[in-house]
PDB file of N, CA and C in Angstrom:
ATOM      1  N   UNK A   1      -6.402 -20.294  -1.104  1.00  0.00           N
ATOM      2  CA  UNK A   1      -4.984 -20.218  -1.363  1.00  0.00           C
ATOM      3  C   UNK A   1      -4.717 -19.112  -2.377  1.00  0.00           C
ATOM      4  N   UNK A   2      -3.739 -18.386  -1.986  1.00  0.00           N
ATOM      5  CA  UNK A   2      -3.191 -17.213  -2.900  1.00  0.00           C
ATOM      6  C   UNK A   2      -1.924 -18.131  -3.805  1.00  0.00           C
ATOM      7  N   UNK A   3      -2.255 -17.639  -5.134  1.00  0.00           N
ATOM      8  CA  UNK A   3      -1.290 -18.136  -6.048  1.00  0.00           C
ATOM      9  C   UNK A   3      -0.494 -17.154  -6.844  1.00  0.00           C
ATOM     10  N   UNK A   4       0.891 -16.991  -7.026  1.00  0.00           N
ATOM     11  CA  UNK A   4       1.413 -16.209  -7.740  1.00  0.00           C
ATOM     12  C   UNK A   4       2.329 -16.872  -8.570  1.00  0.00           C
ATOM     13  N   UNK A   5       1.772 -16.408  -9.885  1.00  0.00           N
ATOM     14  CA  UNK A   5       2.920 -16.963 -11.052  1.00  0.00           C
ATOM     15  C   UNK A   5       3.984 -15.613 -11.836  1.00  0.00           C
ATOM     16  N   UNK A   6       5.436 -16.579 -11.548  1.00  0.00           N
ATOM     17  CA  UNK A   6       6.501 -15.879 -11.793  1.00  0.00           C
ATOM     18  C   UNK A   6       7.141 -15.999 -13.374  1.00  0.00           C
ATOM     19  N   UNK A   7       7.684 -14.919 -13.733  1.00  0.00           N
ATOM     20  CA  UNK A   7       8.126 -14.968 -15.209  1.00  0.00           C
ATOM     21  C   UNK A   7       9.349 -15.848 -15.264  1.00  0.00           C
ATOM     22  N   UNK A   8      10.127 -15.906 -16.122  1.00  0.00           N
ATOM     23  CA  UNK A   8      11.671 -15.880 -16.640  1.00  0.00           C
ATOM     24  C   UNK A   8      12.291 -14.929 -15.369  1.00  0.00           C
ATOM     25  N   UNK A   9      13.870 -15.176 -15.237  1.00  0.00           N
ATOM     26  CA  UNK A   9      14.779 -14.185 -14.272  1.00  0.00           C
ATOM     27  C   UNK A   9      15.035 -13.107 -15.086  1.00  0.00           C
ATOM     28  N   UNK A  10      15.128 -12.211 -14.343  1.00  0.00           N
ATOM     29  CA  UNK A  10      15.595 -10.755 -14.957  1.00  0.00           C
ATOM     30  C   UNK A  10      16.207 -10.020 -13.966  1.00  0.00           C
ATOM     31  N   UNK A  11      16.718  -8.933 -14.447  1.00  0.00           N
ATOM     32  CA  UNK A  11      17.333  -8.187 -13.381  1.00  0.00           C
ATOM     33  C   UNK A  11      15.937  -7.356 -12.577  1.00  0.00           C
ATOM     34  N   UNK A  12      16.216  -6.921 -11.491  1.00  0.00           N
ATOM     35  CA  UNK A  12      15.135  -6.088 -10.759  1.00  0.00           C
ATOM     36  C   UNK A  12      15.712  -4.700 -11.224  1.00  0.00           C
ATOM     37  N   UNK A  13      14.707  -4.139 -10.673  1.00  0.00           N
ATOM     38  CA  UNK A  13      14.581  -2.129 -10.711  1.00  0.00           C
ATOM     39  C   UNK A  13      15.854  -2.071  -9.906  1.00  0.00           C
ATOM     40  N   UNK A  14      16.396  -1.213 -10.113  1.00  0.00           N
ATOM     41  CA  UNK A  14      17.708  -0.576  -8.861  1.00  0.00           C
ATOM     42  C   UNK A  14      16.760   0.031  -7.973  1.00  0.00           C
ATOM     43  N   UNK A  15      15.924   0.343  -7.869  1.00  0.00           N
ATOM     44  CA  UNK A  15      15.620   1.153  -6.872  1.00  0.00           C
ATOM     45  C   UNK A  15      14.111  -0.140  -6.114  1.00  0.00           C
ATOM     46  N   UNK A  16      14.651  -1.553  -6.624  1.00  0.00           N
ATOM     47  CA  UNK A  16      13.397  -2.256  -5.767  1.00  0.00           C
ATOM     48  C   UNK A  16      13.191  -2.127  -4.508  1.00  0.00           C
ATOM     49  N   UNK A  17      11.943  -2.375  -4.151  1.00  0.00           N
ATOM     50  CA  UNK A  17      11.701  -2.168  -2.593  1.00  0.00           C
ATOM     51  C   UNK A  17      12.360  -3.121  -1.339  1.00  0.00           C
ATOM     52  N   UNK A  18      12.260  -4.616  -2.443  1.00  0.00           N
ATOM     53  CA  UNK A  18      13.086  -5.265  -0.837  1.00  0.00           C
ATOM     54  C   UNK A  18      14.478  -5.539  -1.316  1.00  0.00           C
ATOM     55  N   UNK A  19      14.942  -4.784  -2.093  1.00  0.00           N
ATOM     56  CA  UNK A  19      16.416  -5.217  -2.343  1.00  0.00           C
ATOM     57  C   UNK A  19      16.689  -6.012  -2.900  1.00  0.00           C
ATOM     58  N   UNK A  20      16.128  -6.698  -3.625  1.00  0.00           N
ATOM     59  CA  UNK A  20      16.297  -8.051  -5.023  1.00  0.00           C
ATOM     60  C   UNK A  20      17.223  -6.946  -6.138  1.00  0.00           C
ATOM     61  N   UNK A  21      18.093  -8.210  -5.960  1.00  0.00           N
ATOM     62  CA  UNK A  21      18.686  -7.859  -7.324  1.00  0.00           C
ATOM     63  C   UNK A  21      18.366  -8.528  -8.668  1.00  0.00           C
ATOM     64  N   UNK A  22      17.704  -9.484  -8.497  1.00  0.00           N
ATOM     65  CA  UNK A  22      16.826  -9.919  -9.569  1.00  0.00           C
ATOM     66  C   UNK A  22      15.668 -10.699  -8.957  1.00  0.00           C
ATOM     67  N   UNK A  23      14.298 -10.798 -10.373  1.00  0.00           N
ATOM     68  CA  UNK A  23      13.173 -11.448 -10.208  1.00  0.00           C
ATOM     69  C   UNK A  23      12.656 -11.950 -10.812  1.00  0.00           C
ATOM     70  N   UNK A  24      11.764 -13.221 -11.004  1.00  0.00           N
ATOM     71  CA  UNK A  24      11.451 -14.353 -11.434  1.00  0.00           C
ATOM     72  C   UNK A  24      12.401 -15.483 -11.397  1.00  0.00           C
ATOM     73  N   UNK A  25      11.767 -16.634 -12.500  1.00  0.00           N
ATOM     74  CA  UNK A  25      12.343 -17.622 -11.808  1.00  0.00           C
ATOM     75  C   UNK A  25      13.351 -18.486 -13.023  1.00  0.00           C
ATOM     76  N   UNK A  26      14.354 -18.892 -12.411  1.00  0.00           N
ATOM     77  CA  UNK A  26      15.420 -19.540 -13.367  1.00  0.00           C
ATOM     78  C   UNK A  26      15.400 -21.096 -12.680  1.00  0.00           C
ATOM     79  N   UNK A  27      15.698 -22.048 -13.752  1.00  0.00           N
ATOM     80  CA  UNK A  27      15.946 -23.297 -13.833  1.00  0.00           C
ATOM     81  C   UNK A  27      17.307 -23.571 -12.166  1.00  0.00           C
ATOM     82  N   UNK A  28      16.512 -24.383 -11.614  1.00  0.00           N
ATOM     83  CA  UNK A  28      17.699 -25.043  -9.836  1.00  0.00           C
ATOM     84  C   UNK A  28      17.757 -23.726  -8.875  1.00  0.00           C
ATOM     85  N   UNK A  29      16.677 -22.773  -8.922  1.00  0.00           N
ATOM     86  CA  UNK A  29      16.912 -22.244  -7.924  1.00  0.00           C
ATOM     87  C   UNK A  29      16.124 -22.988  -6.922  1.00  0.00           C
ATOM     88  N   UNK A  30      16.928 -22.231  -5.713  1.00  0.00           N
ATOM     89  CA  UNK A  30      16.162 -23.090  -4.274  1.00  0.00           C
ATOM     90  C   UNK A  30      14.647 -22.206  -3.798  1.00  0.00           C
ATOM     91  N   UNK A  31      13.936 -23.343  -2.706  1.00  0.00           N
ATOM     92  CA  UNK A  31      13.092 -22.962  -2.762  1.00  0.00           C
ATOM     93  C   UNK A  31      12.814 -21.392  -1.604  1.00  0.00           C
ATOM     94  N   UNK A  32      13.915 -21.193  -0.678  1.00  0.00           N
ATOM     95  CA  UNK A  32      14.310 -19.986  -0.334  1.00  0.00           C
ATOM     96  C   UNK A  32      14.311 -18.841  -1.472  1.00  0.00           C
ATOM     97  N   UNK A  33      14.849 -19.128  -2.692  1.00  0.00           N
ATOM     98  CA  UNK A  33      14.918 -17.876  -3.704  1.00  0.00           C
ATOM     99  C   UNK A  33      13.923 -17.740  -4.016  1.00  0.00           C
ATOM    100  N   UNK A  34      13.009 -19.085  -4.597  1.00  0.00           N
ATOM    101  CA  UNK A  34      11.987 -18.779  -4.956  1.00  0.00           C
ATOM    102  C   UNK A  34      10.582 -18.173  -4.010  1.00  0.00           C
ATOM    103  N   UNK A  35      10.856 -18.210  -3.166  1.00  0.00           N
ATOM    104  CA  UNK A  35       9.682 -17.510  -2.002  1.00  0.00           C
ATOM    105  C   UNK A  35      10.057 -15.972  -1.783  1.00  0.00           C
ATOM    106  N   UNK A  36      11.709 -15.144  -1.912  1.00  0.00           N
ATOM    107  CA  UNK A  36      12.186 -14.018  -2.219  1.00  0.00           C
ATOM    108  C   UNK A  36      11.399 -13.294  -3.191  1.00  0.00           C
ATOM    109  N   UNK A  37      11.891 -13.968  -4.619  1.00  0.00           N
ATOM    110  CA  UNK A  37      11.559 -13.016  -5.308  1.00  0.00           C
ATOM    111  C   UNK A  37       9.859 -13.193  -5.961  1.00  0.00           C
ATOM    112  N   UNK A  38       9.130 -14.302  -5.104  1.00  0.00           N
ATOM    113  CA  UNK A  38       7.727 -14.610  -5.712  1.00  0.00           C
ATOM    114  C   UNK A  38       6.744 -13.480  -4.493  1.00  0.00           C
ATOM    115  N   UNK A  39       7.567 -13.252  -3.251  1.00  0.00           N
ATOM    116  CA  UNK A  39       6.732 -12.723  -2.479  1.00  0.00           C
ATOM    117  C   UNK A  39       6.351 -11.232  -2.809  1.00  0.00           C
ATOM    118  N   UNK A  40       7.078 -10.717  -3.718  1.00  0.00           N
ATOM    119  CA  UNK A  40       6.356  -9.200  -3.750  1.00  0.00           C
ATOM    120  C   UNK A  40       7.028  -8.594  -5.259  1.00  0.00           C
ATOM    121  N   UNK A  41       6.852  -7.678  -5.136  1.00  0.00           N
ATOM    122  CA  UNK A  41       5.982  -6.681  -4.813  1.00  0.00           C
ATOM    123  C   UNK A  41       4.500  -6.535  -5.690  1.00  0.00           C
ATOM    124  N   UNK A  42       3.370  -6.520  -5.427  1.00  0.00           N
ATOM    125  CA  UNK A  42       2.238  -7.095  -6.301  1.00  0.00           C
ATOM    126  C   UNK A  42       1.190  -6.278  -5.775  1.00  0.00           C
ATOM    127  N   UNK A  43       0.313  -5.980  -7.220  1.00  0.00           N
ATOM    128  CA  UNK A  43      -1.147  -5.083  -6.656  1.00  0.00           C
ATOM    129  C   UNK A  43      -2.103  -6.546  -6.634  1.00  0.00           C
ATOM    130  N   UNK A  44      -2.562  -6.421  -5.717  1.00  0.00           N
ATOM    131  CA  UNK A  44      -3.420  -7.636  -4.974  1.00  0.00           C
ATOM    132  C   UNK A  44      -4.557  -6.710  -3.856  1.00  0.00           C
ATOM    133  N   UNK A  45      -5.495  -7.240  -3.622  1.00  0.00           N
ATOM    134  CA  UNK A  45      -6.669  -6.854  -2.405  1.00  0.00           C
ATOM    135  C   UNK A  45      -5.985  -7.607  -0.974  1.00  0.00           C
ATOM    136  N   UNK A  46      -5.672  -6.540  -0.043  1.00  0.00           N
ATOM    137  CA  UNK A  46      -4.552  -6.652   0.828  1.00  0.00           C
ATOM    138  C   UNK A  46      -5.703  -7.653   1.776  1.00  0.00           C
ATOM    139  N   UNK A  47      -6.889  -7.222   1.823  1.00  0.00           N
ATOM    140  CA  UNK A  47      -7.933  -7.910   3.397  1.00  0.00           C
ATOM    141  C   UNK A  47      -7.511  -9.315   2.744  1.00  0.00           C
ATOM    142  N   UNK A  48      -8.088  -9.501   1.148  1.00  0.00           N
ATOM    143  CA  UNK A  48      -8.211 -10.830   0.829  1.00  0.00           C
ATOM    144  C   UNK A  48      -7.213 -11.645   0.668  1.00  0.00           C
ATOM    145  N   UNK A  49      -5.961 -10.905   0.383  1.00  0.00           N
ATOM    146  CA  UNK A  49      -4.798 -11.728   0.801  1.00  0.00           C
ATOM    147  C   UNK A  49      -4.286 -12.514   1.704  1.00  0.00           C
ATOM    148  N   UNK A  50      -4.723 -11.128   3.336  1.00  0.00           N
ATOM    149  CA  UNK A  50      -4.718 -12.042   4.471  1.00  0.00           C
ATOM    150  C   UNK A  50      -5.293 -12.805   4.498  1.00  0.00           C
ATOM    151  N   UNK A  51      -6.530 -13.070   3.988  1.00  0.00           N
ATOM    152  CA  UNK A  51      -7.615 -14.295   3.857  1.00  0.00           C
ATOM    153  C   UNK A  51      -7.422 -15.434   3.972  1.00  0.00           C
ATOM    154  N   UNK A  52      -5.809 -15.887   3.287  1.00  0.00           N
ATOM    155  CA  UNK A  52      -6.033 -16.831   2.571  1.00  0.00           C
ATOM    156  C   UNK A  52      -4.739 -17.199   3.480  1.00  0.00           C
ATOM    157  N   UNK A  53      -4.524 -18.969   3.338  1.00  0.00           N
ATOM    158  CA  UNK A  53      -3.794 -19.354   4.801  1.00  0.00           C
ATOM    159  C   UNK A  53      -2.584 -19.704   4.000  1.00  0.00           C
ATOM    160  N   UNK A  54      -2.580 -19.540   2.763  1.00  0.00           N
ATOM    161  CA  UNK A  54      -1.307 -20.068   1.952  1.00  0.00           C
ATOM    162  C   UNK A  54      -0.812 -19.413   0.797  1.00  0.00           C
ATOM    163  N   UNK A  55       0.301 -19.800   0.411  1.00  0.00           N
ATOM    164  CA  UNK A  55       0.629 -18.845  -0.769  1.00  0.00           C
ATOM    165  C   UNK A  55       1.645 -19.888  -1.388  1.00  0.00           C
ATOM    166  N   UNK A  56       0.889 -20.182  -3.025  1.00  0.00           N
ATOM    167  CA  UNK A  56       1.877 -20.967  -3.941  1.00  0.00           C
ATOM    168  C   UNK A  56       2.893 -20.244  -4.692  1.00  0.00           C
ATOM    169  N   UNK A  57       3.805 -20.440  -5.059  1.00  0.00           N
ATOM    170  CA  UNK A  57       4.673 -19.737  -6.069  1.00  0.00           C
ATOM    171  C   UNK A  57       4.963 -20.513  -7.244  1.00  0.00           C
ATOM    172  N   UNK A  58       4.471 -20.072  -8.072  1.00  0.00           N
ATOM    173  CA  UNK A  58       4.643 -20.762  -9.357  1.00  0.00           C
ATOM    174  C   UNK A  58       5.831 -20.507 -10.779  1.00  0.00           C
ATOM    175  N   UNK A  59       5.904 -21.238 -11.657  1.00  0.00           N
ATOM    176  CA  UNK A  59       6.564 -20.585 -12.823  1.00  0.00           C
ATOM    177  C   UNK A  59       5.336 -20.798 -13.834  1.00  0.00           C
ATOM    178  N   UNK A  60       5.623 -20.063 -15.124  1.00  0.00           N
ATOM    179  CA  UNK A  60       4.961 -20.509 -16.216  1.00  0.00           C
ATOM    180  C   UNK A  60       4.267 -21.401 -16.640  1.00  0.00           C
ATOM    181  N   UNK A  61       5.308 -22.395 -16.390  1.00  0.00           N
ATOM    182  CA  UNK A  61       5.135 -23.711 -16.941  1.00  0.00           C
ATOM    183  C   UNK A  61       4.188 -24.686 -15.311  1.00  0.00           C
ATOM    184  N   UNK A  62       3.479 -23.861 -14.614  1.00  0.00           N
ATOM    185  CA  UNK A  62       2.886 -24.104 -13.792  1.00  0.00           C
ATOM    186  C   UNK A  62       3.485 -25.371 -12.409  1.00  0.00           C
ATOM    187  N   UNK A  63       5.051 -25.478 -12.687  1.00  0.00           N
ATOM    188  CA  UNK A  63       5.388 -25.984 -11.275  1.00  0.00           C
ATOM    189  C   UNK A  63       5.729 -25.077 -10.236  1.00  0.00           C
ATOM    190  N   UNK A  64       5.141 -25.781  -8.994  1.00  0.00           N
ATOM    191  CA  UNK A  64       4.865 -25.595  -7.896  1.00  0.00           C
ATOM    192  C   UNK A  64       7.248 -25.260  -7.467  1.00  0.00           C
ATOM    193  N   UNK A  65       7.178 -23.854  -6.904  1.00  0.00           N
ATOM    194  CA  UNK A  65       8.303 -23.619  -6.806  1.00  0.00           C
ATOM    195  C   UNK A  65       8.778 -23.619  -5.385  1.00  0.00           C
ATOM    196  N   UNK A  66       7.339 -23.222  -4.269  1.00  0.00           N
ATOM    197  CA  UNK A  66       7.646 -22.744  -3.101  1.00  0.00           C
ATOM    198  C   UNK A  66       6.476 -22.444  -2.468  1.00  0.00           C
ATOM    199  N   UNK A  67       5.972 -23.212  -0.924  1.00  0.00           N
ATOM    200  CA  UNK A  67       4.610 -23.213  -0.908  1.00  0.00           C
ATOM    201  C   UNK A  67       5.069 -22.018   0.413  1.00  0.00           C
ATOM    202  N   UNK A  68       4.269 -21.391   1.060  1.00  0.00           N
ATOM    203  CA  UNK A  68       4.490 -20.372   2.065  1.00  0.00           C
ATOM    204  C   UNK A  68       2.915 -20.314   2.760  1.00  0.00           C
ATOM    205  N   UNK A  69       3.102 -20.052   4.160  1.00  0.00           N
ATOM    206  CA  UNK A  69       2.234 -19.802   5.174  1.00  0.00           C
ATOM    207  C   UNK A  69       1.785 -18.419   5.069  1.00  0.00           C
ATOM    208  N   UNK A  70       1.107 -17.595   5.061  1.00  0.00           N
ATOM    209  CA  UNK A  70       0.856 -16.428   4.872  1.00  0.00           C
ATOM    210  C   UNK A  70       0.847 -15.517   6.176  1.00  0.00           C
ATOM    211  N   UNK A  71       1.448 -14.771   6.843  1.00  0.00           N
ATOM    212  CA  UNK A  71       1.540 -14.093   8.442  1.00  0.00           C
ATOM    213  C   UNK A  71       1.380 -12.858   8.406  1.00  0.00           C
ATOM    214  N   UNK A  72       1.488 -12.256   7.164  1.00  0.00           N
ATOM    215  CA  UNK A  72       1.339 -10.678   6.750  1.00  0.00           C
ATOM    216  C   UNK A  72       1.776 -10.095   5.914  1.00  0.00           C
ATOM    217  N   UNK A  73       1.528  -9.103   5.353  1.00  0.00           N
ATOM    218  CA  UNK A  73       1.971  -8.111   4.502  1.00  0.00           C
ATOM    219  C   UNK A  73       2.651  -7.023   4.805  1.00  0.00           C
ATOM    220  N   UNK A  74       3.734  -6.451   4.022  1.00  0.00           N
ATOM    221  CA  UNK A  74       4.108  -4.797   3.896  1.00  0.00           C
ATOM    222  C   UNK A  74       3.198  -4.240   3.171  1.00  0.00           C
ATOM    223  N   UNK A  75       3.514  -2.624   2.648  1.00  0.00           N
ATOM    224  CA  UNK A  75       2.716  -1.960   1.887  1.00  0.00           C
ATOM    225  C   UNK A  75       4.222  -1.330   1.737  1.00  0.00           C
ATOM    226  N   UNK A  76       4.053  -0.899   0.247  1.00  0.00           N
ATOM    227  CA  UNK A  76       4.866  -0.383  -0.746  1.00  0.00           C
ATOM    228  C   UNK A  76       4.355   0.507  -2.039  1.00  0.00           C
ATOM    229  N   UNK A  77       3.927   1.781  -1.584  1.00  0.00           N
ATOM    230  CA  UNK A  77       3.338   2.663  -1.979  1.00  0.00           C
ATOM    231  C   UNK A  77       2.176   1.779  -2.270  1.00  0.00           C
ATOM    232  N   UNK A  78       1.327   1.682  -3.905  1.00  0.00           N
ATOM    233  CA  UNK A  78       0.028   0.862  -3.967  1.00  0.00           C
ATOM    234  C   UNK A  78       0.356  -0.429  -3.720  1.00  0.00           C
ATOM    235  N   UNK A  79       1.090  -0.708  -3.154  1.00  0.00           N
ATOM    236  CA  UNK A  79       1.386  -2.297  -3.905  1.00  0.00           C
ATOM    237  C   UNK A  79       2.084  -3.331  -2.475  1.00  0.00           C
ATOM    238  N   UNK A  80       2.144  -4.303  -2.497  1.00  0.00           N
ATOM    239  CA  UNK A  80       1.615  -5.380  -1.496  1.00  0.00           C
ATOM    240  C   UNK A  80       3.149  -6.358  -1.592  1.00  0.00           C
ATOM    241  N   UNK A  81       3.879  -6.982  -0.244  1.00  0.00           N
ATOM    242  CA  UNK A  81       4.561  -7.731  -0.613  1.00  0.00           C
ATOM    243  C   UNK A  81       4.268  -8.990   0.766  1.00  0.00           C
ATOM    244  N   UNK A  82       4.168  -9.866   0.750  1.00  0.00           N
ATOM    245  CA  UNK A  82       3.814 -11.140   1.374  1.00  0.00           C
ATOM    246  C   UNK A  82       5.029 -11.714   2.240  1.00  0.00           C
ATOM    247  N   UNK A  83       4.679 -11.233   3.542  1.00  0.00           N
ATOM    248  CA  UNK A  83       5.334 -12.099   4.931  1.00  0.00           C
ATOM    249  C   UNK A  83       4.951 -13.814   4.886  1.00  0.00           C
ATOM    250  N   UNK A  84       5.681 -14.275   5.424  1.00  0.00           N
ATOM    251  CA  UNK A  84       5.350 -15.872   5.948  1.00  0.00           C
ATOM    252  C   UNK A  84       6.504 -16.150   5.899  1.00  0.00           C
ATOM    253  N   UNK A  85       5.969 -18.013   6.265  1.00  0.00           N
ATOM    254  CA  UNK A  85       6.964 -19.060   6.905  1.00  0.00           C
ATOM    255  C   UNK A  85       6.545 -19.827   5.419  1.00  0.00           C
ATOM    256  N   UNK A  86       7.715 -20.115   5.026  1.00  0.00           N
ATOM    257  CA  UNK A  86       8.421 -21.164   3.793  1.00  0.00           C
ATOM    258  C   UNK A  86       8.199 -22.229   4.751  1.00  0.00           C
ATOM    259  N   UNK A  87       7.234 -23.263   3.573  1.00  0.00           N
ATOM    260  CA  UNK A  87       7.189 -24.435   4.380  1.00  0.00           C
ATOM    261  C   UNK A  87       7.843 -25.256   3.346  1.00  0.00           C
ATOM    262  N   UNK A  88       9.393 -25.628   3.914  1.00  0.00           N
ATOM    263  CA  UNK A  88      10.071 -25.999   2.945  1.00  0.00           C
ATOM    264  C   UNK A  88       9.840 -27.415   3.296  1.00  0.00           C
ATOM    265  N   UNK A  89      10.220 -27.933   1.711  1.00  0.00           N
ATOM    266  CA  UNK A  89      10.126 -29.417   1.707  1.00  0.00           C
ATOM    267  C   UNK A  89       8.865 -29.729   1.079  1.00  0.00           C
ATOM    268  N   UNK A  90       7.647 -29.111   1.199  1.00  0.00           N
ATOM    269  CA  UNK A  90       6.481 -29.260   0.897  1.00  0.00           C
ATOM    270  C   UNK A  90       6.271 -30.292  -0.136  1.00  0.00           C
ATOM    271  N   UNK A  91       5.809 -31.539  -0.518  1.00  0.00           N
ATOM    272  CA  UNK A  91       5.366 -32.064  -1.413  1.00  0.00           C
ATOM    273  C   UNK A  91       4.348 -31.330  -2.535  1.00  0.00           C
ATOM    274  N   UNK A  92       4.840 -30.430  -2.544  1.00  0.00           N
ATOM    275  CA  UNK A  92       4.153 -29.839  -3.450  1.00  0.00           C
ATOM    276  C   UNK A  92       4.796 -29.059  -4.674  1.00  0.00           C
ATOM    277  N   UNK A  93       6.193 -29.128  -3.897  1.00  0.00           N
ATOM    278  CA  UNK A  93       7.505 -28.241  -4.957  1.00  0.00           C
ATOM    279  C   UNK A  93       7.864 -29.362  -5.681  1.00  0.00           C
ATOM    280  N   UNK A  94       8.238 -28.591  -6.413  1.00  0.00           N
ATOM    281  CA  UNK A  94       8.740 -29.553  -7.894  1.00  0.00           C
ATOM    282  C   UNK A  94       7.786 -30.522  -9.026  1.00  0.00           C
ATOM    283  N   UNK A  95       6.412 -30.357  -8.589  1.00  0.00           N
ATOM    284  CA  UNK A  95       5.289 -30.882  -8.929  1.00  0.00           C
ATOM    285  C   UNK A  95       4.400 -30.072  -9.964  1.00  0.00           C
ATOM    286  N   UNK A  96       3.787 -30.493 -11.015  1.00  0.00           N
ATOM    287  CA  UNK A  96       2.975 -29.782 -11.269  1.00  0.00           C
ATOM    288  C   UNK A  96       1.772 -29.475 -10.219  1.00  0.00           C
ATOM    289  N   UNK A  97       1.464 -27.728 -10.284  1.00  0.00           N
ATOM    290  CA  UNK A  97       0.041 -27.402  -9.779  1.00  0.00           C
ATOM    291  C   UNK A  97      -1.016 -28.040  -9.794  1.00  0.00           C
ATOM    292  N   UNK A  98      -1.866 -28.419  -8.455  1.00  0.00           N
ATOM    293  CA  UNK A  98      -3.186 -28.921  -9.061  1.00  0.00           C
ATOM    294  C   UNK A  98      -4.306 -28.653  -9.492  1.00  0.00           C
ATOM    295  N   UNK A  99      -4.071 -26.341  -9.067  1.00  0.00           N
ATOM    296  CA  UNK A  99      -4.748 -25.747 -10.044  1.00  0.00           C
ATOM    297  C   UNK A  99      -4.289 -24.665 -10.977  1.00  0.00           C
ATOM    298  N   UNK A 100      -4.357 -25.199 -12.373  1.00  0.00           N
ATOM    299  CA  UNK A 100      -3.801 -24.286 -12.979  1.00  0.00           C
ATOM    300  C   UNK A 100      -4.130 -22.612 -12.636  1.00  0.00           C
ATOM    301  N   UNK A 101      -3.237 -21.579 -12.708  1.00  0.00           N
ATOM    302  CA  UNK A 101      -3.027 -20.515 -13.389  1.00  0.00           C
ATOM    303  C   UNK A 101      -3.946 -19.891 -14.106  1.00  0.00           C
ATOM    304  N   UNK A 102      -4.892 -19.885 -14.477  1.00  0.00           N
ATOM    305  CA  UNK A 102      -5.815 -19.276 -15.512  1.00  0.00           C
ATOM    306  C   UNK A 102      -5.763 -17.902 -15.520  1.00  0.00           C
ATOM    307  N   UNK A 103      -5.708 -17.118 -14.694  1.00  0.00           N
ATOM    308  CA  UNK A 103      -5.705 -15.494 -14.684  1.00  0.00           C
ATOM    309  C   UNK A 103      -4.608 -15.009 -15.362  1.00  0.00           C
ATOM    310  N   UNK A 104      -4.354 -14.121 -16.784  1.00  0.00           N
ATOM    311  CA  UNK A 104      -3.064 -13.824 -17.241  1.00  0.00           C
ATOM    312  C   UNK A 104      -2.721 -12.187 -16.157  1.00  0.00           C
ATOM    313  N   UNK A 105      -3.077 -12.530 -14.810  1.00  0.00           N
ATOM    314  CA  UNK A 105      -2.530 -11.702 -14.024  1.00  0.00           C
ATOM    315  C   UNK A 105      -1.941 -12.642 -13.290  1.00  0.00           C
ATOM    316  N   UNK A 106      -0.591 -11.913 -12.701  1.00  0.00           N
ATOM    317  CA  UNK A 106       0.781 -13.253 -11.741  1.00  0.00           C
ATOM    318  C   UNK A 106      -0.393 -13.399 -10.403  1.00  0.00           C
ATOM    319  N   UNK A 107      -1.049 -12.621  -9.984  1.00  0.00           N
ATOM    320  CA  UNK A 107      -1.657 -13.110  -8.535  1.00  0.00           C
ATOM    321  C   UNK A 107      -3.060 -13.429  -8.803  1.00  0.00           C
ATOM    322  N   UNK A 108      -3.498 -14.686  -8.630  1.00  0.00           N
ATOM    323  CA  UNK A 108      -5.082 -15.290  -8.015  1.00  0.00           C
ATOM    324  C   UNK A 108      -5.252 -15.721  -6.887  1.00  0.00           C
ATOM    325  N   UNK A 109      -6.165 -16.131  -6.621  1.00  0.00           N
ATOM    326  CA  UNK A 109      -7.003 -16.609  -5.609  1.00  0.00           C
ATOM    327  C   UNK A 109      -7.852 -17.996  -5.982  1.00  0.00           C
ATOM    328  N   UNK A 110      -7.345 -19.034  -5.251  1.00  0.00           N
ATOM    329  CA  UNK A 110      -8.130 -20.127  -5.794  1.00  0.00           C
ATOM    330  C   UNK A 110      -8.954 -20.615  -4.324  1.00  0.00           C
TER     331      UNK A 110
END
């Protein structure tokens, strides 16, 4: 499973790649937003990404925001942004993680 942990909301770059006008994560967003702005744009190992059959989205505080199927990637100059199917509803949102975060980089691999 690919895991990515998201900051606080902020505004995005004006010139972001998929058109977010902002990124990370704020208190009652849905789990549609949160799979937006958790899916990209990220330097990650693109083979090993596909690798992996899932993708968590996390906050800080290590709850589970938005679980996703993994189907493919873009490329965005060096950098990587994550296709899939939101498997919404997941018993897994709104939960704490059952593996923490340890990498102080936003993308692992567990």
């Amino acid at each position: 499973m690919l895991q990515i942990q998201i900051g606080p909301e902020r505004e995005a770059d004006p010139d972001d790649m998929l058109g977010r006008l902002t990124i990370g994560w704020r208190p009652g967003m849905s789990e549609d937003e949160a799979w937006e702005v958790g899916r990209g744009i990220w330097k990650f190992n693109a083979d090993r990404a596909l690798s992996q059959d899932e993708v968590q989205i996390i906050n800080a505080g290590g709850t589970v925001l938005a679980v996703a199927e993994i189907t493919g990637i873009s490329k965005h100059g060096d950098r990587y942004a994550l296709q899939g199917e939101l498997l919404r509803g997941d018993d897994r949102v709104g939960r704490a993680t059952k593996s923490p975060h340890l990498s102080r980089n936003p993308v692992t691999y567990i």
